[in-house]
N, C-alpha and C. Protein backbone atom coordinates (compact mmCIF):
# COMPACT_ATOMS: atom_id res chain seq x y z
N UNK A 1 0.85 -1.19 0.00
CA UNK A 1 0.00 0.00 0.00
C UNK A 1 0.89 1.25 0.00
N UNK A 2 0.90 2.47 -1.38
CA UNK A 2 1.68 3.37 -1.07
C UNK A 2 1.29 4.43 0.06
N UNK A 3 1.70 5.28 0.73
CA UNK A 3 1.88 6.20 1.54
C UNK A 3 0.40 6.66 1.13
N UNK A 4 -0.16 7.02 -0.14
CA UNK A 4 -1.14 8.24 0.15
C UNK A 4 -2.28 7.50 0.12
N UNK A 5 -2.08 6.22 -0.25
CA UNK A 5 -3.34 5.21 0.28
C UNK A 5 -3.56 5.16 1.55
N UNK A 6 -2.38 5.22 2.38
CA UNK A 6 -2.74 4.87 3.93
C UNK A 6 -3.43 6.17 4.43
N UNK A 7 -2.56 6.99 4.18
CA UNK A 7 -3.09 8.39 4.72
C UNK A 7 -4.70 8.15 4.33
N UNK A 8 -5.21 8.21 3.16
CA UNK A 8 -6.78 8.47 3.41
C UNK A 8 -7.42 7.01 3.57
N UNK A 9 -6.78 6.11 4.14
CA UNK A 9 -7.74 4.88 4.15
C UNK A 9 -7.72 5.03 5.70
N UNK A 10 -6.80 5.48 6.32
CA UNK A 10 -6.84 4.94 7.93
C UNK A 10 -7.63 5.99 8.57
N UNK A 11 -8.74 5.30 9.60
CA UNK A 11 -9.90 5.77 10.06
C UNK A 11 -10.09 5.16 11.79
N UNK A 12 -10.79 5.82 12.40
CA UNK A 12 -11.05 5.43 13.60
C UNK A 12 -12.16 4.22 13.85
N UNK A 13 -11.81 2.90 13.77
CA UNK A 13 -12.48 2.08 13.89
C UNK A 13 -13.47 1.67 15.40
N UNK A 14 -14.53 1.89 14.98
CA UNK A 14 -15.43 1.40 16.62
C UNK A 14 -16.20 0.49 16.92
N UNK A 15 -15.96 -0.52 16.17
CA UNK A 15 -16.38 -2.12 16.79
C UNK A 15 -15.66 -2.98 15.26
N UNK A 16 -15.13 -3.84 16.06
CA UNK A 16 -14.11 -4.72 15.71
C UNK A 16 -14.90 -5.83 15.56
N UNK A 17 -14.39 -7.02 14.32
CA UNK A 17 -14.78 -8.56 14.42
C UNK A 17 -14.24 -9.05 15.20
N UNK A 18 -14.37 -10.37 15.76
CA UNK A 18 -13.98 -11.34 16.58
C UNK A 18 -12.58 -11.85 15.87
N UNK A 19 -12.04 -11.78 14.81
CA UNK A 19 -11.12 -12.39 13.91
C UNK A 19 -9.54 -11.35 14.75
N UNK A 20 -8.99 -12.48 14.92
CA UNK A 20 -7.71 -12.14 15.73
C UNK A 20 -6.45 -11.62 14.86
N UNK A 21 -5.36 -11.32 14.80
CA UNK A 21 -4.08 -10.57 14.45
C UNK A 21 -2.94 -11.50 14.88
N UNK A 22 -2.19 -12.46 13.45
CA UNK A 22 -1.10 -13.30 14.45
C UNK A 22 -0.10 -12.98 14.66
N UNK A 23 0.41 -13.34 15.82
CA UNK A 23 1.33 -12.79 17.10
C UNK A 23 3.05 -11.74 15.64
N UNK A 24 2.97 -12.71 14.43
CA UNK A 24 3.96 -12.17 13.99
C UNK A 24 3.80 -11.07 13.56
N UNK A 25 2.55 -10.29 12.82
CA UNK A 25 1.89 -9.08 12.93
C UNK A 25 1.86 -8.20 13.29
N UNK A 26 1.42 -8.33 14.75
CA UNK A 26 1.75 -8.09 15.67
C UNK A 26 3.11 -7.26 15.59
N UNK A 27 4.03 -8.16 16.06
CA UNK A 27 5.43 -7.82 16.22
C UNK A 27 6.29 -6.78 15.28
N UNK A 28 5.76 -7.38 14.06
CA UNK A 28 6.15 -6.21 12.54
C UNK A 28 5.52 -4.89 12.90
N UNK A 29 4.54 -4.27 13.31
CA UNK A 29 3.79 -3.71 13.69
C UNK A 29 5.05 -2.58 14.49
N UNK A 30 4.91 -2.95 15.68
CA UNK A 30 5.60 -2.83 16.36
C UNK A 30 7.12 -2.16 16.16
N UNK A 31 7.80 -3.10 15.54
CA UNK A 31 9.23 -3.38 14.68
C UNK A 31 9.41 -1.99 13.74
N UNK A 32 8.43 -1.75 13.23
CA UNK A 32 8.34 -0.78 12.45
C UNK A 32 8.27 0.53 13.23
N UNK A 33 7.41 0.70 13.68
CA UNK A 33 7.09 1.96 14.59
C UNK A 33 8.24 2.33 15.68
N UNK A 34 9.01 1.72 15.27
CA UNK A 34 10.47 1.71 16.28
C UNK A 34 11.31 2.16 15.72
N UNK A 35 10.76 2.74 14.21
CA UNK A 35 11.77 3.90 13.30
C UNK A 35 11.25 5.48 13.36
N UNK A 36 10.25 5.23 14.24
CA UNK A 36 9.82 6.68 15.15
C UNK A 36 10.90 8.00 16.08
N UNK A 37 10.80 8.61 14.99
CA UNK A 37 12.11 9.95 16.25
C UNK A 37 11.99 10.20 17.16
N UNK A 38 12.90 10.25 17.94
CA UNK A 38 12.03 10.89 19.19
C UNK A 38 13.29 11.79 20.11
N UNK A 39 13.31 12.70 21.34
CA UNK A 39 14.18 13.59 21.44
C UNK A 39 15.35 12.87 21.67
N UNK A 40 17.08 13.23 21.16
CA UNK A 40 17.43 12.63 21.45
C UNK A 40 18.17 11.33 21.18
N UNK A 41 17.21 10.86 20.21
CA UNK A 41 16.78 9.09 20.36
C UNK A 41 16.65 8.41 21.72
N UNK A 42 15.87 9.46 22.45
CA UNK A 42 15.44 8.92 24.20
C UNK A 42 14.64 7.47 24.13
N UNK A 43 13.73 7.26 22.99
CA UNK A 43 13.14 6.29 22.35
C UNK A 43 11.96 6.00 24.23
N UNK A 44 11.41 7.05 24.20
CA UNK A 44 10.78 6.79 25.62
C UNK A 44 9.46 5.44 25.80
N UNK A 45 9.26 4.82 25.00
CA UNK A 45 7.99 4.42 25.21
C UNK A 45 8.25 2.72 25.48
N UNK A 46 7.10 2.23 25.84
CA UNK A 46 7.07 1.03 25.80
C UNK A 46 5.47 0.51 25.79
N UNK A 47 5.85 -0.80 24.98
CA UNK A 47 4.66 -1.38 24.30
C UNK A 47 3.63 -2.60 24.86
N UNK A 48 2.91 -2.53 25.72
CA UNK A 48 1.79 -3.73 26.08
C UNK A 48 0.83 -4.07 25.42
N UNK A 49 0.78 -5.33 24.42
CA UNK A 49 -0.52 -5.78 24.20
C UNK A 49 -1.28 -6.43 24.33
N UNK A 50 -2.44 -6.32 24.85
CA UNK A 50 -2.91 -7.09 25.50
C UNK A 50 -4.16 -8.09 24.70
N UNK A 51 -4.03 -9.06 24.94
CA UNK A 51 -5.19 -10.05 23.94
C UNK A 51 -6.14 -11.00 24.90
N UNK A 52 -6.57 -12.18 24.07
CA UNK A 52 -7.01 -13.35 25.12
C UNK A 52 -7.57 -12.89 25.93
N UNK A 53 -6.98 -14.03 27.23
CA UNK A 53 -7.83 -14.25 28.35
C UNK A 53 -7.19 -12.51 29.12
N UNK A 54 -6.12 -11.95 29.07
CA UNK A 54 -5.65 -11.17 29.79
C UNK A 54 -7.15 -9.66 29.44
N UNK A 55 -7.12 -9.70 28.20
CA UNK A 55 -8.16 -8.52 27.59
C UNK A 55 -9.39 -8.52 28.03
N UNK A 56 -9.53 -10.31 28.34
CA UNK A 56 -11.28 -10.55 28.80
C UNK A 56 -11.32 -10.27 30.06
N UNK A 57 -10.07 -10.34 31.14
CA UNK A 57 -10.47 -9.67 32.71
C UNK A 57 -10.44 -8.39 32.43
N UNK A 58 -9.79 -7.52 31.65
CA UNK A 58 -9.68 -6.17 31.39
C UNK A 58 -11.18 -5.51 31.18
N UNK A 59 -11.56 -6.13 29.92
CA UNK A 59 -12.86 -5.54 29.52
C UNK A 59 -14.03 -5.94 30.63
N UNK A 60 -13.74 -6.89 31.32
CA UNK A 60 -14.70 -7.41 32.19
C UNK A 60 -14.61 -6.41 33.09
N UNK A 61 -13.71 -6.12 33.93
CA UNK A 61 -13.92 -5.25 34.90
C UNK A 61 -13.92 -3.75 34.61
N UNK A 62 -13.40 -3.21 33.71
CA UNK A 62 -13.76 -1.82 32.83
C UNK A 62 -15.40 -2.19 32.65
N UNK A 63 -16.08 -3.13 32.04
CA UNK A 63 -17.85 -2.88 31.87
C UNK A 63 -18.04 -2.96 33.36
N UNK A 64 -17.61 -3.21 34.42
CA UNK A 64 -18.01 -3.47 35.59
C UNK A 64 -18.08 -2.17 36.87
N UNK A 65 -16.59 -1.44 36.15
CA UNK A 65 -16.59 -0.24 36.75
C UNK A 65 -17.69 0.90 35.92
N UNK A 66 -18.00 0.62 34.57
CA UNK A 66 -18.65 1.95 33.98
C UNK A 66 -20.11 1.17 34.48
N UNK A 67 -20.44 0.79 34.69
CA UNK A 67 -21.57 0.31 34.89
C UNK A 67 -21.87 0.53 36.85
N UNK A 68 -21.08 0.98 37.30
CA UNK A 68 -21.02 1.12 38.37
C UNK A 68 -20.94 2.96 38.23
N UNK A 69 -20.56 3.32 37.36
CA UNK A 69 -20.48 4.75 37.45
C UNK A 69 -18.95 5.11 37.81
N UNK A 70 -17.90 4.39 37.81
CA UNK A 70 -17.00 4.88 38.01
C UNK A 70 -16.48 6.22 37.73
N UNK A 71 -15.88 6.96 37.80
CA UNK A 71 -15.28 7.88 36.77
C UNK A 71 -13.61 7.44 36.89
N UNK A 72 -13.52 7.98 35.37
CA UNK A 72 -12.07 7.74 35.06
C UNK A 72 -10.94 8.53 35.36
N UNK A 73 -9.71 8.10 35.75
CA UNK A 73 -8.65 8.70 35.98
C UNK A 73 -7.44 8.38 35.40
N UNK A 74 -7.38 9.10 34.06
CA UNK A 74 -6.52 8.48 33.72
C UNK A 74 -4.92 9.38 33.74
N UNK A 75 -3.82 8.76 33.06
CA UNK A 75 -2.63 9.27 33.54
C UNK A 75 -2.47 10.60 32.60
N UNK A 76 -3.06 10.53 31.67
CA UNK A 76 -3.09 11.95 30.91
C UNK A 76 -4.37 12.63 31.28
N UNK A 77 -4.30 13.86 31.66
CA UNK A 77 -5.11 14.65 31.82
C UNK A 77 -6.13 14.74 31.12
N UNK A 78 -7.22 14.79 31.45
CA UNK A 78 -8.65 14.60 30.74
C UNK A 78 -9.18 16.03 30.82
N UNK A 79 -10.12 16.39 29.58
CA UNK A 79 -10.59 17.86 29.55
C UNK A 79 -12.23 17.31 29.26
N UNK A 80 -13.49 17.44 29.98
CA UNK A 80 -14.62 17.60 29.51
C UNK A 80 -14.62 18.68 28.13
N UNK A 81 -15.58 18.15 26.96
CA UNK A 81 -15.21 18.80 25.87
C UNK A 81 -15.74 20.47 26.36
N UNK A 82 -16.45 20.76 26.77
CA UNK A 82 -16.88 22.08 27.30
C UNK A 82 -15.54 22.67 27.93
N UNK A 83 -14.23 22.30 28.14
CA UNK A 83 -13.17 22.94 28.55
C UNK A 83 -11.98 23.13 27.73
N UNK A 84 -12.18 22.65 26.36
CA UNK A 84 -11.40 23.11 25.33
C UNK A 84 -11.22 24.18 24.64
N UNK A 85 -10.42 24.20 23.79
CA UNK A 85 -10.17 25.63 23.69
C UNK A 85 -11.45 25.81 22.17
N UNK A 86 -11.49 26.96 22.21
CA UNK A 86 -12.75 26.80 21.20
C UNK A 86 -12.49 26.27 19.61
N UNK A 87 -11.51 26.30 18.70
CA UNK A 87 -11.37 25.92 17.92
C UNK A 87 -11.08 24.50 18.25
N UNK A 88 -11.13 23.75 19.25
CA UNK A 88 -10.73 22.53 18.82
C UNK A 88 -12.16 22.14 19.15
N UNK A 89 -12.75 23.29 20.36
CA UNK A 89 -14.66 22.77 20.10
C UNK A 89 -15.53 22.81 19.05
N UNK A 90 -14.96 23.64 18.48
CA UNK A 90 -15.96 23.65 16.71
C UNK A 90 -15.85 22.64 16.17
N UNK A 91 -14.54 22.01 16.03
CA UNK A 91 -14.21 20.39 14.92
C UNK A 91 -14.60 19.35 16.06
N UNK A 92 -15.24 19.42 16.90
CA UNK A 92 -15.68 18.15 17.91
C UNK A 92 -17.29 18.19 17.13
N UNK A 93 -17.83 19.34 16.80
CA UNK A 93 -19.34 19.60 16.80
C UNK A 93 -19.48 18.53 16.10
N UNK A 94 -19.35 18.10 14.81
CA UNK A 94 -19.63 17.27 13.57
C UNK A 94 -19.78 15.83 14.34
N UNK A 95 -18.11 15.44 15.17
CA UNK A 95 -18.20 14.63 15.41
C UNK A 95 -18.91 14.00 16.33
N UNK A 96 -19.06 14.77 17.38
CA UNK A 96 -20.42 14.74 18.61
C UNK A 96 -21.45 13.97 18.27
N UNK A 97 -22.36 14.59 17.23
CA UNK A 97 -23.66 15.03 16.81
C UNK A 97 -23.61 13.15 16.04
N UNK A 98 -22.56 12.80 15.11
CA UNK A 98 -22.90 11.69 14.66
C UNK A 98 -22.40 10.55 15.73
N UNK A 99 -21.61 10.72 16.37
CA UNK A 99 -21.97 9.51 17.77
C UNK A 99 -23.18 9.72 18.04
N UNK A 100 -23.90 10.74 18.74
CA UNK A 100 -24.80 10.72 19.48
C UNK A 100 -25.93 9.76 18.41
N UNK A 101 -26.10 10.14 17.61
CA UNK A 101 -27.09 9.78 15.79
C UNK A 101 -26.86 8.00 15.96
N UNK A 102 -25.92 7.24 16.13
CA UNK A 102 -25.10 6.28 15.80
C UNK A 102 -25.72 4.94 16.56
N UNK A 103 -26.55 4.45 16.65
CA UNK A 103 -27.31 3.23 17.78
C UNK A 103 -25.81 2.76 18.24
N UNK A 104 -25.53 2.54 19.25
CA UNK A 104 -24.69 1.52 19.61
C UNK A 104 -23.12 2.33 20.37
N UNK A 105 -23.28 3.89 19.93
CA UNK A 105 -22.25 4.13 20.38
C UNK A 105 -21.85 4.07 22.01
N UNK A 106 -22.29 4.19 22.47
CA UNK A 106 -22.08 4.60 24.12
C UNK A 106 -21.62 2.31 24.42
N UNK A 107 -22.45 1.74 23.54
CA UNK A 107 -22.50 0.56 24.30
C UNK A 107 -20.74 -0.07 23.80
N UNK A 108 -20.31 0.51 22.47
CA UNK A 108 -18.69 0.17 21.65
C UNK A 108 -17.87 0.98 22.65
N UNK A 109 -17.97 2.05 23.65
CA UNK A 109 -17.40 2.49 24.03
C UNK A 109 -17.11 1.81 25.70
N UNK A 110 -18.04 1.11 26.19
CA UNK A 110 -17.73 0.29 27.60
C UNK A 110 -17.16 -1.09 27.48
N UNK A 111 -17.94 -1.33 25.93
CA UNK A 111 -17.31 -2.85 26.03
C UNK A 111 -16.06 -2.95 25.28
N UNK A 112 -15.17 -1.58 25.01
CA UNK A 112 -14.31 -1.27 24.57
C UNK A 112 -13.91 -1.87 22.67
N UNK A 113 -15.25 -1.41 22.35
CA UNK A 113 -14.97 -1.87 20.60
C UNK A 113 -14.99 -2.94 19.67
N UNK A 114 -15.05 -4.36 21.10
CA UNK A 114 -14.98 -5.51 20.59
C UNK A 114 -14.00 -5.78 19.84
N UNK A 115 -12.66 -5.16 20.93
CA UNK A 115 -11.57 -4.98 19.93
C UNK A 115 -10.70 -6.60 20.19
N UNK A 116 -10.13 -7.36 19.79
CA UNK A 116 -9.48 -8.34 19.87
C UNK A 116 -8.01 -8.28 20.56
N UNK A 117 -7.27 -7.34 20.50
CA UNK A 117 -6.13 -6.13 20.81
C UNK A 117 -6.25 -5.30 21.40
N UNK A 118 -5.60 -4.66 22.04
CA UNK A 118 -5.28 -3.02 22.53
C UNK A 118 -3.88 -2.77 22.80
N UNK A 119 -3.87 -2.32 22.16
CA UNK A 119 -1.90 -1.89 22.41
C UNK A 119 -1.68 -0.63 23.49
N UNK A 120 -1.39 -0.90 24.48
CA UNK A 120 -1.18 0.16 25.36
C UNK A 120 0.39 0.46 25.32
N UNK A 121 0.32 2.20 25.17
CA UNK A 121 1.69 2.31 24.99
C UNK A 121 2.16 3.37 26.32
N UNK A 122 3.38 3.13 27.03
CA UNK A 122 3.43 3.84 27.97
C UNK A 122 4.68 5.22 28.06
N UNK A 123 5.29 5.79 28.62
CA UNK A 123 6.45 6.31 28.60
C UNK A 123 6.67 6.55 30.38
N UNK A 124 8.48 6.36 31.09
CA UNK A 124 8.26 6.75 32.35
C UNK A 124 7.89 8.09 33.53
N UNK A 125 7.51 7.65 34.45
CA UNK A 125 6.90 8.87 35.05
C UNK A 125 8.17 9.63 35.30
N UNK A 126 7.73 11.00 35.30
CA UNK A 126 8.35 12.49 35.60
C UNK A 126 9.19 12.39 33.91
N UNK A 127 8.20 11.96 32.80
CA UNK A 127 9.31 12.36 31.46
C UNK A 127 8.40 13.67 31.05
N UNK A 128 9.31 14.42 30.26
CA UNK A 128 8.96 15.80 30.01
C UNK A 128 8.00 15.56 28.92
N UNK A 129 7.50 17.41 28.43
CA UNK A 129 6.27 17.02 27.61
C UNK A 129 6.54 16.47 26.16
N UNK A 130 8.13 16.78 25.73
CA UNK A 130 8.87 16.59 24.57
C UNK A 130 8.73 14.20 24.63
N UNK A 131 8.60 13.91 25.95
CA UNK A 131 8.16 12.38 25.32
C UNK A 131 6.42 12.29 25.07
N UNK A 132 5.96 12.49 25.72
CA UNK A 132 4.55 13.12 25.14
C UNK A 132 4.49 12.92 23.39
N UNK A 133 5.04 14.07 23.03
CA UNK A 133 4.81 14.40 21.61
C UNK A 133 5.86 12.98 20.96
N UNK A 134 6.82 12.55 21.89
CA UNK A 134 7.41 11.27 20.78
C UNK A 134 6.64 10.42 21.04
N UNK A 135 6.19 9.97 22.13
CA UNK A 135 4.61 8.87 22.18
C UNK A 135 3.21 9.02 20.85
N UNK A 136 2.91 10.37 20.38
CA UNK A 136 2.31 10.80 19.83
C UNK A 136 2.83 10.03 18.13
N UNK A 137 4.00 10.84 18.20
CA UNK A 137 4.24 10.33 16.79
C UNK A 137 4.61 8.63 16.60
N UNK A 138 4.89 7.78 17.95
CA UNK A 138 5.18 6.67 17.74
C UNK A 138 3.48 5.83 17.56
N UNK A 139 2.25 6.51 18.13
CA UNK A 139 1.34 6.03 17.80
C UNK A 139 0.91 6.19 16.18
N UNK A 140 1.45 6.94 15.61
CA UNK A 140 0.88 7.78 14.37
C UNK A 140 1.45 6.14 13.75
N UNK A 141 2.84 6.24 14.02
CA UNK A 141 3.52 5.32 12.73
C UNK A 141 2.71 3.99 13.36
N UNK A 142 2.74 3.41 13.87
CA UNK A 142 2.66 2.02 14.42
C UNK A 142 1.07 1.77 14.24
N UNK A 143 -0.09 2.62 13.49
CA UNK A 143 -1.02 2.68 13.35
C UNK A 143 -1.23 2.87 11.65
N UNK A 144 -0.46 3.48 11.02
CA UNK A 144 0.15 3.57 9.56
C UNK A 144 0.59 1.92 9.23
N UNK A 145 1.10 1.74 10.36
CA UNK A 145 2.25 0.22 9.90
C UNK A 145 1.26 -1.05 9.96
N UNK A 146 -0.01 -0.67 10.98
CA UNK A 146 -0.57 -1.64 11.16
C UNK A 146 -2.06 -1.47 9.96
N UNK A 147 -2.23 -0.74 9.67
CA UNK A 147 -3.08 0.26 7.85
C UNK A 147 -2.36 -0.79 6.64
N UNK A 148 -0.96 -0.39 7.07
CA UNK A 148 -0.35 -1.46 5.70
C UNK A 148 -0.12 -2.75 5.95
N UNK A 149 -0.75 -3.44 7.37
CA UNK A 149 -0.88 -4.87 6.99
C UNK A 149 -2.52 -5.09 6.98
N UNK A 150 -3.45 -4.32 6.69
CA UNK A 150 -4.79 -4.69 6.59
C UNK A 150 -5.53 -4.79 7.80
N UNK A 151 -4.76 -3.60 8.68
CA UNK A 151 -5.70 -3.78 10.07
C UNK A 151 -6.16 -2.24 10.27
N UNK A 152 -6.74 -2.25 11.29
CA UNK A 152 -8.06 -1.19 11.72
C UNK A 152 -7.55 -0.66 12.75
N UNK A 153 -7.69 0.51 13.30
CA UNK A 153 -6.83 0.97 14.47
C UNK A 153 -8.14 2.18 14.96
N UNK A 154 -8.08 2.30 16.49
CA UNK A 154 -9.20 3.49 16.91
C UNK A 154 -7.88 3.38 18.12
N UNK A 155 -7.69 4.60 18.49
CA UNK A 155 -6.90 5.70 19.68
C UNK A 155 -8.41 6.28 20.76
N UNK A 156 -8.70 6.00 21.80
CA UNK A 156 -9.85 6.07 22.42
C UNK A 156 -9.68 6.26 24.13
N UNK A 157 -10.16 7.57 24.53
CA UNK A 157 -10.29 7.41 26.10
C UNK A 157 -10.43 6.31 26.71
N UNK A 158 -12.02 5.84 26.43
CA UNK A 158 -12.51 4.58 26.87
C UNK A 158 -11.19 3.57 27.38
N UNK A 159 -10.16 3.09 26.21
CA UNK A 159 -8.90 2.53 26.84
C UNK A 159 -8.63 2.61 27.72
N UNK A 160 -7.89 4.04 27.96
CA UNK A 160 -6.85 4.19 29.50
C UNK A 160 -7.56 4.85 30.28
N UNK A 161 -8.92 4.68 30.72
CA UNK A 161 -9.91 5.08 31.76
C UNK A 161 -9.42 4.86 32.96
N UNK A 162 -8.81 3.72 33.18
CA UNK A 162 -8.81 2.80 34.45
C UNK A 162 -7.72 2.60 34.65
N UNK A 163 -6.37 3.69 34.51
CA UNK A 163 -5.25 3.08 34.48
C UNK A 163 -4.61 1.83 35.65
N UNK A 164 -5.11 2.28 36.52
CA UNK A 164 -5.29 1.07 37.93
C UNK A 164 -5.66 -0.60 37.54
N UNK A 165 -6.25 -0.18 36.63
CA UNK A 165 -7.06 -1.74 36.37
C UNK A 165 -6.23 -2.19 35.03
N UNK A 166 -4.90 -1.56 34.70
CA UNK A 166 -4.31 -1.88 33.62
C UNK A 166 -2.66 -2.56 34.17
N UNK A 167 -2.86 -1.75 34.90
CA UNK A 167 -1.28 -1.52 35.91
C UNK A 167 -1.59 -2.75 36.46
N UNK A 168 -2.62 -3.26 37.33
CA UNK A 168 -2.68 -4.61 38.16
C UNK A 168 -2.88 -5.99 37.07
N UNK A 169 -3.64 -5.78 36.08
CA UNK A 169 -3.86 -6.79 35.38
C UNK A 169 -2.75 -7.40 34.66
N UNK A 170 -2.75 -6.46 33.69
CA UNK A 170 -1.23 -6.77 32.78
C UNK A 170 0.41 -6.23 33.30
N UNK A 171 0.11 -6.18 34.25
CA UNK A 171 1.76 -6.53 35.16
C UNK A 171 2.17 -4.65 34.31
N UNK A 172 1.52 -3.66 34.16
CA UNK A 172 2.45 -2.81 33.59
C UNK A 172 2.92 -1.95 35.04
N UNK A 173 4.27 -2.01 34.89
CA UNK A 173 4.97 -1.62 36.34
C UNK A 173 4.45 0.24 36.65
N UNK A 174 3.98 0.79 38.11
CA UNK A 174 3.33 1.58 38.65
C UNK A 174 4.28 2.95 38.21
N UNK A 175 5.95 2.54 37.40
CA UNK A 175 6.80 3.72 37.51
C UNK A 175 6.37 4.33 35.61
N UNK A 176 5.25 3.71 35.22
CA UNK A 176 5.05 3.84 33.63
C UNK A 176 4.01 4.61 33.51
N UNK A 177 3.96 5.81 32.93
CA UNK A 177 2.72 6.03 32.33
C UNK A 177 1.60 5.71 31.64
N UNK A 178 0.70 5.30 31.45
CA UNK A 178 -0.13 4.94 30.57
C UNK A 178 -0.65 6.11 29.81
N UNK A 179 -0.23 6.63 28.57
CA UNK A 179 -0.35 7.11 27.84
C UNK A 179 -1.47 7.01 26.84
N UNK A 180 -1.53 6.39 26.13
CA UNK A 180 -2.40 6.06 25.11
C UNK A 180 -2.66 4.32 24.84
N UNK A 181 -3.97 4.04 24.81
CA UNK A 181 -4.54 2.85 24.00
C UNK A 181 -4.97 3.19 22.70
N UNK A 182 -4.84 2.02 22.11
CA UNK A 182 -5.17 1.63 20.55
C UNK A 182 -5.88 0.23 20.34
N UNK A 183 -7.23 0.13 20.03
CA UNK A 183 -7.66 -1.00 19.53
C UNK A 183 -6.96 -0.85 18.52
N UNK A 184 -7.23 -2.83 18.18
CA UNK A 184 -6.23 -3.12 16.85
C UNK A 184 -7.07 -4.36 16.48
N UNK A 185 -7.17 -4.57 15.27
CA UNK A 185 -8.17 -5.87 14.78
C UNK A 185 -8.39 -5.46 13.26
N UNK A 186 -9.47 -6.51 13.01
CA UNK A 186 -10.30 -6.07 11.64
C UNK A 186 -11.54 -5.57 12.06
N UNK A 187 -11.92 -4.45 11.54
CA UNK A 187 -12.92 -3.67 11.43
C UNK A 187 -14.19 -4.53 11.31
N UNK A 188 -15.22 -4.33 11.53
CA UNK A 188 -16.43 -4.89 11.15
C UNK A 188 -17.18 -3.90 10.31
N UNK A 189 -16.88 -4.20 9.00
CA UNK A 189 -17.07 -2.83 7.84
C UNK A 189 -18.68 -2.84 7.81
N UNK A 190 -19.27 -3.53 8.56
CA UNK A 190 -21.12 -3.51 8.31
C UNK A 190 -21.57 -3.00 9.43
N UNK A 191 -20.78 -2.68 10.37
CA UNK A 191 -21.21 -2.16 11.52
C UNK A 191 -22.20 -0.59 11.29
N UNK A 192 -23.01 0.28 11.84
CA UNK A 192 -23.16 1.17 11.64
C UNK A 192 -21.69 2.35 12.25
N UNK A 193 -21.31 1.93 13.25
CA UNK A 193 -19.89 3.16 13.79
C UNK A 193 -18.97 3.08 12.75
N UNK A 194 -19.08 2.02 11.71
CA UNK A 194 -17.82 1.80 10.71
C UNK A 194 -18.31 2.77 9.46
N UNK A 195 -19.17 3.29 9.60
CA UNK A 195 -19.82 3.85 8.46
C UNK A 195 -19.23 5.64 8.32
N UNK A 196 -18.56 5.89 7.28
CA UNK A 196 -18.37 7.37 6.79
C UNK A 196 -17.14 8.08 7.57
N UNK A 197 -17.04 8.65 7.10
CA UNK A 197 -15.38 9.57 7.90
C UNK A 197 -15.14 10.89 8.26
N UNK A 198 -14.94 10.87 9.44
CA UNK A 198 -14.96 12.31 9.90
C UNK A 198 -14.28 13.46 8.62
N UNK A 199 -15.00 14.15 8.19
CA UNK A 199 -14.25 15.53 7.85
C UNK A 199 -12.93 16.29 7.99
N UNK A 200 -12.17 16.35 7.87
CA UNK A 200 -10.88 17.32 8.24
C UNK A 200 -10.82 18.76 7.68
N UNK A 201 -10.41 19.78 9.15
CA UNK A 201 -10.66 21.24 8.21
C UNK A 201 -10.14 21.76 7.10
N UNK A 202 -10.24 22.63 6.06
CA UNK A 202 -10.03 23.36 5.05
C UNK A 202 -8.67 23.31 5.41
N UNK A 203 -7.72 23.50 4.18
CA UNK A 203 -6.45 24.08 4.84
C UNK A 203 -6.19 25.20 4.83
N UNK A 204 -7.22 26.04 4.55
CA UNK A 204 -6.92 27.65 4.94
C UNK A 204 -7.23 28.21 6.23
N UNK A 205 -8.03 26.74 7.08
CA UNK A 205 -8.21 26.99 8.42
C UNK A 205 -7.08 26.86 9.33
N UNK A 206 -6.24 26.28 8.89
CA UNK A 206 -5.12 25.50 9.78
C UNK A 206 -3.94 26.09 9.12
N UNK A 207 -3.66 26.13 8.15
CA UNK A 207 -1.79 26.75 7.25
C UNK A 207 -1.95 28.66 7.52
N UNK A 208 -0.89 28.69 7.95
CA UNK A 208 -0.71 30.18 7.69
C UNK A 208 0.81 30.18 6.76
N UNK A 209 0.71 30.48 5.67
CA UNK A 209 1.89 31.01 4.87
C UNK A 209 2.95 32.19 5.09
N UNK A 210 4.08 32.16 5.57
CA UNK A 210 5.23 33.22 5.89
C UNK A 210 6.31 33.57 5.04
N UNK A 211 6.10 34.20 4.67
CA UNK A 211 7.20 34.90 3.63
C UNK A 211 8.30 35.42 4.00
């Protein structure tokens, strides 16, 4: 798949088939996204994925806490969308409005996507905001890499809600951040959440030209 195929094919997937990803996949995946820059070459991150039986206590007790009303705490700072800055509230509007439209969304979001995968990626505590942004770009590629083997990728709160319940389950040690989750699978292209693609703004909204 060349480069400008991936760019407009890769989309935020929100409910996944049951059809699994093998372990070598996986790993290429991975392997690849490990040609990611980062300050330095500090190379801050590290990679948990979680599948199987380990994913089914995960999702089990994540539906157990939202269903209880938990609220989430996760290791990156969370903003209710009403506390953003306003241009990033205008490009939420579109997307809002068709979750809300969408049967099923709220229920892909507890039972976490029916994703088969989740790649949790972490970096260590007290790292500056410069690993942040290399976590950022190591999700970009490793989500590109996993586009060019025919898989589906969604980046989602819902994930690292519970970082407590991630840290105890899958052994990820208490000195790591939990940064970002990524379902990973094949898409369920008949789903209604699989349907149509968010918009991206004009580029006269976003480029300013300097002479």
């Amino acid at each position: 798949m060349d480069f400008q195929e991936l760019i407009n094919t890769r989309k935020s997937t929100r409910y996944f088939s049951d059809k699994t990803v093998a372990k070598d996949v996986l790993e290429t995946i991975v392997k690849e996204a490990q040609r990611t820059p980062s300050w330095v070459n500090a190379q801050p991150w590290k990679v948990y994925i979680s599948s199987g039986d380990s994913l089914k206590t995960v999702k089990r007790i994540y539906l157990e806490n939202n269903m209880k009303g938990i609220k989430g705490s996760p290791d990156f700072k969370n903003l209710s969308r009403t506390e953003w800055p306003k241009f990033s509230r205008e490009n939420m509007v579109g997307a809002t409005e068709q979750f809300n439209n969408t049967p099923g969304f709220n229920e892909s979001q507890i039972t976490l996507f029916n994703a088969p995968h989740i790649v949790y990626l972490t970096i260590p505590v007290g790292s500056p905001d410069w690993s942040i942004h290399d976590l950022g770009m190591f999700s970009q590629t490793l989500m590109l890499s996993a586009q060019n083997q025919g898989l589906d990728s969604a980046i989602a709160y819902a994930l690292v809600k519970y970082p407590d319940v991630l840290h105890e389950n899958l052994n990820i040690p208490n000195d790591e951040l939990i940064g970002i989750g990524i379902a990973l699978g094949y898409g369920d292209d008949t789903h209604p959440l699989n349907q149509g693609v968010r918009e991206r703004n004009a580029l006269t909204r976003v480029l300013t030209m300097i002479d």
